[in-house]
PDB file of N, CA and C in Angstrom:
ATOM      1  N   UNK A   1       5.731 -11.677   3.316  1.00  0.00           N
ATOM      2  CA  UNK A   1       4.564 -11.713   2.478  1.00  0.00           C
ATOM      3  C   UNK A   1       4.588 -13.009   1.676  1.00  0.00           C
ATOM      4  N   UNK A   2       3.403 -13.522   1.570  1.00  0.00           N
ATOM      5  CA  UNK A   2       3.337 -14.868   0.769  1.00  0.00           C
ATOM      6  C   UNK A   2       2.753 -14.563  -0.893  1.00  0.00           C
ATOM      7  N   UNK A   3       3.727 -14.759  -1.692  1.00  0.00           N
ATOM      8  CA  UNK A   3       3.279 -14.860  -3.055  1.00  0.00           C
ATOM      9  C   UNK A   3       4.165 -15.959  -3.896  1.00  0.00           C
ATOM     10  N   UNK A   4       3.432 -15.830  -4.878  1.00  0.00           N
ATOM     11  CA  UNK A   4       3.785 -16.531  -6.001  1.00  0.00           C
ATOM     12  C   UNK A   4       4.695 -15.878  -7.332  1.00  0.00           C
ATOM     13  N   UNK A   5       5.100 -16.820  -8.372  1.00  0.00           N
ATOM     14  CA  UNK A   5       5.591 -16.327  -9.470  1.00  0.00           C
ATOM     15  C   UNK A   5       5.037 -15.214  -9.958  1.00  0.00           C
ATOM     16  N   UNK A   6       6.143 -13.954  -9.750  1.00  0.00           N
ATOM     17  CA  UNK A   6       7.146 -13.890 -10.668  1.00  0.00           C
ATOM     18  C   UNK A   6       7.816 -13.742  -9.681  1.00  0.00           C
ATOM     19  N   UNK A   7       8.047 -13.098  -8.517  1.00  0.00           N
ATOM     20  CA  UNK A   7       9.165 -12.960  -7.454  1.00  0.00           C
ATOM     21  C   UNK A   7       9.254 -14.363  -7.044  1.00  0.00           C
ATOM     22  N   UNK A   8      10.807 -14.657  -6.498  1.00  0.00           N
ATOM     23  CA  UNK A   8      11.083 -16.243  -5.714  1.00  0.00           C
ATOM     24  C   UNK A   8      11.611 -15.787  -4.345  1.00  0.00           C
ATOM     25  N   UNK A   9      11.273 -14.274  -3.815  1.00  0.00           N
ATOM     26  CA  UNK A   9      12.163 -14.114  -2.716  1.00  0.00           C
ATOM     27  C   UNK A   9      11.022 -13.098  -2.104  1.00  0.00           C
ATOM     28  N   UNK A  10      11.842 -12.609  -1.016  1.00  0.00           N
ATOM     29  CA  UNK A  10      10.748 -11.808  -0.230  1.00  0.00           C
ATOM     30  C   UNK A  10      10.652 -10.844  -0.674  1.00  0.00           C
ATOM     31  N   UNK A  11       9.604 -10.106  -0.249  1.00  0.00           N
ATOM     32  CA  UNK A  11       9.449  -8.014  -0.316  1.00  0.00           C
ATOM     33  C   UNK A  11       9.828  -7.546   0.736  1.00  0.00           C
ATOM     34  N   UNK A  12      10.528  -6.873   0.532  1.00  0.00           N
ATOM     35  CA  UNK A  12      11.022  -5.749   1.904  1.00  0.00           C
ATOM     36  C   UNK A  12      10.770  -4.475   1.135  1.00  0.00           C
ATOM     37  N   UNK A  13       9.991  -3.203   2.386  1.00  0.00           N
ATOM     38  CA  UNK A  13      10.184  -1.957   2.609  1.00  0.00           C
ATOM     39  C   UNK A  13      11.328  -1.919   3.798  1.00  0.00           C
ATOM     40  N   UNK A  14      12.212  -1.209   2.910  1.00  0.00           N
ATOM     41  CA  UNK A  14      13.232  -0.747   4.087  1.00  0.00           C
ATOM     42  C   UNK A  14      13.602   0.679   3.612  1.00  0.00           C
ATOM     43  N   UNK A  15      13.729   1.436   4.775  1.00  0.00           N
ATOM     44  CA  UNK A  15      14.079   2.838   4.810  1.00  0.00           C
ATOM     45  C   UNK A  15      13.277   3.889   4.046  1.00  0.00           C
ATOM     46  N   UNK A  16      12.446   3.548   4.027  1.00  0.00           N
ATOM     47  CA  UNK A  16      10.755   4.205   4.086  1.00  0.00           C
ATOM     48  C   UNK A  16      10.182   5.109   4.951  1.00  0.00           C
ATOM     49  N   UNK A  17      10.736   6.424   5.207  1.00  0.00           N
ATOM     50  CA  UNK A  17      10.002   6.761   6.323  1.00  0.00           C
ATOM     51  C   UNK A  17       9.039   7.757   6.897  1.00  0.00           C
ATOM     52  N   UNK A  18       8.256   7.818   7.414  1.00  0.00           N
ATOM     53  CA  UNK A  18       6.807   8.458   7.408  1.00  0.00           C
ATOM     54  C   UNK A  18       7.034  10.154   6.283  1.00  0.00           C
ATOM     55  N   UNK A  19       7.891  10.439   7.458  1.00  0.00           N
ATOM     56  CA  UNK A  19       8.196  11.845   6.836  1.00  0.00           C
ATOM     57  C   UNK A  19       8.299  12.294   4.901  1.00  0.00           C
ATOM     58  N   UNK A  20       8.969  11.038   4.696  1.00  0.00           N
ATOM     59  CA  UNK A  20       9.102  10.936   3.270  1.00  0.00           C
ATOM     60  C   UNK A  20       7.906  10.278   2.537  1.00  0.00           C
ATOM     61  N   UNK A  21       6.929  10.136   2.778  1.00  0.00           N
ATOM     62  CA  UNK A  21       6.002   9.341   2.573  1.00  0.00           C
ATOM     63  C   UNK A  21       4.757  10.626   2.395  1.00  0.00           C
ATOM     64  N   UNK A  22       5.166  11.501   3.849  1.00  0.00           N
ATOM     65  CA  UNK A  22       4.031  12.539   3.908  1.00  0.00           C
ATOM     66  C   UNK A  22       4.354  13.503   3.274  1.00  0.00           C
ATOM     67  N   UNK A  23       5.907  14.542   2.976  1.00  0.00           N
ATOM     68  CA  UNK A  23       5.976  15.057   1.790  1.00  0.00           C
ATOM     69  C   UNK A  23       5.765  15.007   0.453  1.00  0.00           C
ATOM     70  N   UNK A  24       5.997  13.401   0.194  1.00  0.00           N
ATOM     71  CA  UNK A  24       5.857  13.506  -1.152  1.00  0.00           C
ATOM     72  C   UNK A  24       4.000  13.614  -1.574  1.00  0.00           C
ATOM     73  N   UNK A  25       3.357  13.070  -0.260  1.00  0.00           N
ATOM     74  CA  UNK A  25       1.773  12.848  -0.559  1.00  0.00           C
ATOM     75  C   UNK A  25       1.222  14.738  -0.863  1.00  0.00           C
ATOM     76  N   UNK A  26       1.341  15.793   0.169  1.00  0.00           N
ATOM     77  CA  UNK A  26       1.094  16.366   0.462  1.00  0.00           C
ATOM     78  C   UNK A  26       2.374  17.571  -0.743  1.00  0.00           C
ATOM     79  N   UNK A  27       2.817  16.954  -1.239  1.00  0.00           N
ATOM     80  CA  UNK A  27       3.389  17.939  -2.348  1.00  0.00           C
ATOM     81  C   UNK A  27       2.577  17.949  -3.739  1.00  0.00           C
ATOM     82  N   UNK A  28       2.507  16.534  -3.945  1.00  0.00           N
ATOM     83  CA  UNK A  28       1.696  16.215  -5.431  1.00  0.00           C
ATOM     84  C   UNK A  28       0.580  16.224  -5.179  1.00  0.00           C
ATOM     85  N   UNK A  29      -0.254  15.867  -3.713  1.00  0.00           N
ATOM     86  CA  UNK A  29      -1.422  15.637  -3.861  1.00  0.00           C
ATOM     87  C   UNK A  29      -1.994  16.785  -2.522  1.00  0.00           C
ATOM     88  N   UNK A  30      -3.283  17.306  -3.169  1.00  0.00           N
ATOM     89  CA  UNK A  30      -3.895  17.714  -1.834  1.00  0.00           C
ATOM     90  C   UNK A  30      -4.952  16.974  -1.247  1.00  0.00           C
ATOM     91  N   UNK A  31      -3.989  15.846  -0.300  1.00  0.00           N
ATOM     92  CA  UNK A  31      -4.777  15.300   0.218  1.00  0.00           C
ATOM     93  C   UNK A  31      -4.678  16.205   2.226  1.00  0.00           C
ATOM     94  N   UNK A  32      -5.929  16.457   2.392  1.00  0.00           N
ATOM     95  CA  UNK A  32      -5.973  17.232   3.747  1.00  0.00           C
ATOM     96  C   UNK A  32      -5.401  15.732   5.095  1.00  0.00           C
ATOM     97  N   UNK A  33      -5.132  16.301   6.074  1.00  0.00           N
ATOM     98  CA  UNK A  33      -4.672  15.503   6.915  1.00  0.00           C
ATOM     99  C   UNK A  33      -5.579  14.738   7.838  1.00  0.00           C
ATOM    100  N   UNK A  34      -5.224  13.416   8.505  1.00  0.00           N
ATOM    101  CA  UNK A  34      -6.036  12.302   8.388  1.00  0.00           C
ATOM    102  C   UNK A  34      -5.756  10.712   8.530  1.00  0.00           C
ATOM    103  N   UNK A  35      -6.276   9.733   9.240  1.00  0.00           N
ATOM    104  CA  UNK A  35      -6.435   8.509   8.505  1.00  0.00           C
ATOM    105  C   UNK A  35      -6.816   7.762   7.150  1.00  0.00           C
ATOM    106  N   UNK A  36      -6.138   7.036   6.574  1.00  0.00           N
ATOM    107  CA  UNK A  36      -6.555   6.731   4.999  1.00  0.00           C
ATOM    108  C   UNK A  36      -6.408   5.273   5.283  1.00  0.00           C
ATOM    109  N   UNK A  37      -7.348   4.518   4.157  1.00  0.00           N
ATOM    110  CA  UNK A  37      -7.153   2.827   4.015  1.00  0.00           C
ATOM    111  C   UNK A  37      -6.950   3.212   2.336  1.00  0.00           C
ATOM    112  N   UNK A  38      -6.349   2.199   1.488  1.00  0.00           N
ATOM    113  CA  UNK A  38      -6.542   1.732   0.213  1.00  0.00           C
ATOM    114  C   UNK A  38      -6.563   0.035   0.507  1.00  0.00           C
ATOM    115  N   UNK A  39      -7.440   0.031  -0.065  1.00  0.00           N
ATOM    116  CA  UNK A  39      -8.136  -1.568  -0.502  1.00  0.00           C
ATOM    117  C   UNK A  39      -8.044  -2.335  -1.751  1.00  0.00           C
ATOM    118  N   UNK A  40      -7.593  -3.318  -1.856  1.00  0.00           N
ATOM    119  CA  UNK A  40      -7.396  -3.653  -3.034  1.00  0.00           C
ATOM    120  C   UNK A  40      -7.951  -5.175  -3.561  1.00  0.00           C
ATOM    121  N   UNK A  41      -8.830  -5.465  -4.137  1.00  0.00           N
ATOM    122  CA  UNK A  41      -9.435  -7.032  -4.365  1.00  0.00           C
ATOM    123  C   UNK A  41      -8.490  -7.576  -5.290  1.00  0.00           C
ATOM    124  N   UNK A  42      -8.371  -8.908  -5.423  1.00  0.00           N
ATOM    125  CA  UNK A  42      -7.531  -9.856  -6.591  1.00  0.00           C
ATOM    126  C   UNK A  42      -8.674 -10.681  -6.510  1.00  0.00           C
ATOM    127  N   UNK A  43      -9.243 -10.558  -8.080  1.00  0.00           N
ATOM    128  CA  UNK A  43     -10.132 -11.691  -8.275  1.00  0.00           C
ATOM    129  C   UNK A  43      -9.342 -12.687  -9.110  1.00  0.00           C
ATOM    130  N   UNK A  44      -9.672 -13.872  -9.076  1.00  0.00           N
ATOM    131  CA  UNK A  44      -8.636 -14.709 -10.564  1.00  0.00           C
ATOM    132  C   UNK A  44     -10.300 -15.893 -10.789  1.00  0.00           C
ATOM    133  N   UNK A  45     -10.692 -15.774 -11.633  1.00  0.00           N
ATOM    134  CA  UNK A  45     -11.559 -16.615 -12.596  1.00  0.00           C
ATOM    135  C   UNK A  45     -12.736 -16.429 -11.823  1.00  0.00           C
ATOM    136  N   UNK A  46     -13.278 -14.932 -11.620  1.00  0.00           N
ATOM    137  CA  UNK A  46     -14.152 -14.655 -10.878  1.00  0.00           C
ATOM    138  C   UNK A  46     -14.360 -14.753  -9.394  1.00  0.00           C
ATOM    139  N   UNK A  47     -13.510 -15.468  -8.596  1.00  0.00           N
ATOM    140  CA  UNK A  47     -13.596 -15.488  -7.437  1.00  0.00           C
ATOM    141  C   UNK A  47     -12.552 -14.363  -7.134  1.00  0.00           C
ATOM    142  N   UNK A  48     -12.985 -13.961  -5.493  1.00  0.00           N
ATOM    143  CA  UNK A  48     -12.147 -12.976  -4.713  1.00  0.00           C
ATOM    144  C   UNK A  48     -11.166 -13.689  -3.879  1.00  0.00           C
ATOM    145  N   UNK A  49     -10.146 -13.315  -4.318  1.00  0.00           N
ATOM    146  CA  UNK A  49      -8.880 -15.116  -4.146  1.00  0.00           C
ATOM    147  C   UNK A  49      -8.069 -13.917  -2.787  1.00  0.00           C
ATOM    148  N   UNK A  50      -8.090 -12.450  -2.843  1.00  0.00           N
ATOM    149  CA  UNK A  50      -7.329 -11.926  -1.816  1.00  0.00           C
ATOM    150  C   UNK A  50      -7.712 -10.544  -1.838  1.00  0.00           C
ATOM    151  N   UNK A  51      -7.442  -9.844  -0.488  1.00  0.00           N
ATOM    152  CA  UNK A  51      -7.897  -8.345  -0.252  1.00  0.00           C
ATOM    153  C   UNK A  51      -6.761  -7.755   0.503  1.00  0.00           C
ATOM    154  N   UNK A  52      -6.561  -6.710  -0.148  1.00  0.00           N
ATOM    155  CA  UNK A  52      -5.410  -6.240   0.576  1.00  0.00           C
ATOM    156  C   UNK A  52      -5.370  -5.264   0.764  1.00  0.00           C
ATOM    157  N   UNK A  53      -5.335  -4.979   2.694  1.00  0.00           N
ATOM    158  CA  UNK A  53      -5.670  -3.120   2.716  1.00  0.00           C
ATOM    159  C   UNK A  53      -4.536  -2.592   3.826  1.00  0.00           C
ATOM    160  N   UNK A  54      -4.345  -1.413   3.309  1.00  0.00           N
ATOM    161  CA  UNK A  54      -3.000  -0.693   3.467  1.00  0.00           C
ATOM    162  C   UNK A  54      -3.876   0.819   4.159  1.00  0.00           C
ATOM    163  N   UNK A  55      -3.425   0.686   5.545  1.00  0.00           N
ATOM    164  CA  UNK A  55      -3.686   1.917   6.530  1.00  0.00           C
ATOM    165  C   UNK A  55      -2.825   2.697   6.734  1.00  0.00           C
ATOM    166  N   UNK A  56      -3.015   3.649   6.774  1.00  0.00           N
ATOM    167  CA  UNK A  56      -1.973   4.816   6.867  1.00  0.00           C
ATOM    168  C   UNK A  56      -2.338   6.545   6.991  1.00  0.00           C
ATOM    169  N   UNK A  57      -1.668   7.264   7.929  1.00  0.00           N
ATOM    170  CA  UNK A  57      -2.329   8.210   8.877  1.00  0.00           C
ATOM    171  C   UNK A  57      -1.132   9.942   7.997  1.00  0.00           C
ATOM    172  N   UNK A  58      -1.824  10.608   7.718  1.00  0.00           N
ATOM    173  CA  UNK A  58      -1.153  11.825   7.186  1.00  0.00           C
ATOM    174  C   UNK A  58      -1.192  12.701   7.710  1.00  0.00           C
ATOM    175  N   UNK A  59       0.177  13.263   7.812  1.00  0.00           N
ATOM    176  CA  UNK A  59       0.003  14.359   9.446  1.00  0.00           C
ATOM    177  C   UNK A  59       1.168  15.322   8.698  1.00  0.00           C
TER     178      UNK A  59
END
């Protein structure tokens, strides 16, 4: 992933895995089962400088 200050190093997800991802969704949340996006805009001085969308399937 390409960013800037405050991190100087990479992001890693490691050992993340679906299963743990879908319990914890489906414990706290009732979300019914499915494809999902979250979308996310970064504006900086009014412009839309980045969009960032995160797909992910709940079973």
């Amino acid at each position: 992933m390409n960013h800037s200050c405050p991190y100087d190093h990479d992001l890693i997800v490691d050992k993340l895995t679906i299963e743990q991802i879908n319990n914890r969704f489906s414990k706290l949340l009732a979300f019914p089962e499915g494809d999902y996006m979250v979308e996310s805009h970064f504006l900086a001085y009014g412009i839309n400088r980045a969009v960032v969308k995160v797909y992910f399937t709940l079973s």
